[in-house]
Protein backbone atom coordinates (compact mmCIF):
# COMPACT_ATOMS: atom_id res chain seq x y z
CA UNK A 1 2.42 9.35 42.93
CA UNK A 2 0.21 6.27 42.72
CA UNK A 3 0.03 2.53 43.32
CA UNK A 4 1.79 -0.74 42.70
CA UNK A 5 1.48 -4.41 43.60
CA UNK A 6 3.97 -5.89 45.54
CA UNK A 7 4.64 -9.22 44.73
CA UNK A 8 7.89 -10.10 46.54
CA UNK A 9 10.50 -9.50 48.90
CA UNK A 10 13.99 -10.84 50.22
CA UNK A 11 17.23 -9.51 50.80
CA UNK A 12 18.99 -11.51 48.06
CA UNK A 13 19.12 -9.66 45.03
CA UNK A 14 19.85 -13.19 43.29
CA UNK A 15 16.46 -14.62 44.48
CA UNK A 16 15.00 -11.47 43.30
CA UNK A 17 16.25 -11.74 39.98
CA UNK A 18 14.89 -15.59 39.69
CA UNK A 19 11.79 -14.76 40.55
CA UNK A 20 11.59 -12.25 37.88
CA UNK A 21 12.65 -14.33 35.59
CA UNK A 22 9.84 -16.84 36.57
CA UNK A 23 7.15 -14.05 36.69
CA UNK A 24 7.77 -12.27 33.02
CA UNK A 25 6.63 -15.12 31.60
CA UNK A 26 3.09 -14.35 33.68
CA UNK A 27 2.69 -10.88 33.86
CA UNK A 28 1.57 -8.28 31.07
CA UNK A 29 2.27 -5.23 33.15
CA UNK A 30 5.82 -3.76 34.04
CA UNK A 31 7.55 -5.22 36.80
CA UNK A 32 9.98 -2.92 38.73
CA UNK A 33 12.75 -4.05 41.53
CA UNK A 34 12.70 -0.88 44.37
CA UNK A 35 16.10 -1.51 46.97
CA UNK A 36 15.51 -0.37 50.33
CA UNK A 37 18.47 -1.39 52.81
CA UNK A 38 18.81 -4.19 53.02
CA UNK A 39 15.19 -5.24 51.14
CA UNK A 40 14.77 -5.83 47.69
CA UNK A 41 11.03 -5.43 46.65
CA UNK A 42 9.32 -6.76 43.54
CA UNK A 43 6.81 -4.42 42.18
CA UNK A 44 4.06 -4.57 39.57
CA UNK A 45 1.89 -2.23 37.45
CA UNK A 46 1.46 1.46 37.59
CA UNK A 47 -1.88 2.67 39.04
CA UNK A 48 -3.08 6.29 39.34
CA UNK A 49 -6.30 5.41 41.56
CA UNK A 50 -6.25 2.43 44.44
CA UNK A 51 -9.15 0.97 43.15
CA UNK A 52 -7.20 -0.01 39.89
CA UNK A 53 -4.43 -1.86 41.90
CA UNK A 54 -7.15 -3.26 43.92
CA UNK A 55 -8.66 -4.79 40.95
CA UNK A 56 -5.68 -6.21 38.98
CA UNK A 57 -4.69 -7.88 43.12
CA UNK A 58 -7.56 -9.55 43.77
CA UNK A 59 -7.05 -11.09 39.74
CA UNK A 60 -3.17 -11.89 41.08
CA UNK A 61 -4.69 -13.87 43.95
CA UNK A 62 -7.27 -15.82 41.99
CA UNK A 63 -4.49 -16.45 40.09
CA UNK A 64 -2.48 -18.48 42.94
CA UNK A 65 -0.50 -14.81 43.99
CA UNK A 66 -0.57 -14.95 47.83
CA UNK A 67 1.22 -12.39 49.98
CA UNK A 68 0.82 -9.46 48.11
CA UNK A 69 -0.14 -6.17 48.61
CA UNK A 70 -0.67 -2.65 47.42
CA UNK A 71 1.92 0.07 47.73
CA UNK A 72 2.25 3.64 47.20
CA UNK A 73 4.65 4.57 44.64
CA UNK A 74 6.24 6.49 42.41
CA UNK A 75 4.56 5.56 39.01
CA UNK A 76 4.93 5.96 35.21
CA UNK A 77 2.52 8.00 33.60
CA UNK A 78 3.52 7.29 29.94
CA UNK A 79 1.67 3.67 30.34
CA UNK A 80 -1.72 5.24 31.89
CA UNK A 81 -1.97 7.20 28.65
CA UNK A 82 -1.07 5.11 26.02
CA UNK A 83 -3.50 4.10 23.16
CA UNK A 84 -5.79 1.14 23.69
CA UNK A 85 -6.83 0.11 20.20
C-alpha cells in the first residue's frame, strides 16, 4: 500500500475520460481511473511514503491543480524501482 493524488471525481465515466485526455498531455506520472459506486476517481502517481505525494501536490497546485488530495492506495512498485539515469 501507498499513496496517490487525486485529481478528479464525477460520476460520468465520459467526463472522466475527457479529462484524461486533457491531463496526459500535463502529467509525467501514471494516471489511474479507480470506480467506486457510483464515483469515478482520477488518480495520479505511485508513492511509497506520504511525504512524496505531498511533494509532487503542492507542485500540482502551484501548477493551477485545485481540489486535490492525497489518497491511500494500492500502488505499483515496478515504477519506485526503476532506473533513473
Amino acid at each position: 500500500n501507498g499513496f496517490r493524488i487525486q485529481l478528479y471525481e464525477s460520476s460520468s465515466s465520459d467526463k472522466v475520460n475527457s479529462v484524461i485526455k486533457k491531463y496526459k498531455k500535463q502529467m509525467k506520472d501514471s494516471l489511474y481511473v479507480i470506480f467506486e459506486a457510483p464515483v469515478y476517481k482520477l488518480h495520479y502517481g505511485n508513492y511509497s511514503k506520504k511525504y512524496e505525494a505531498e511533494k509532487i501536490m503542492k507542485q500540482l497546485r502551484q501548477n493551477g491543480f485545485k481540489n486535490i488530495w492525497i489518497v491511500r492506495s494500492r500502488i505499483e512498485y515496478k515504477h519506485l524501482y526503476e532506473s533513473r539515469e
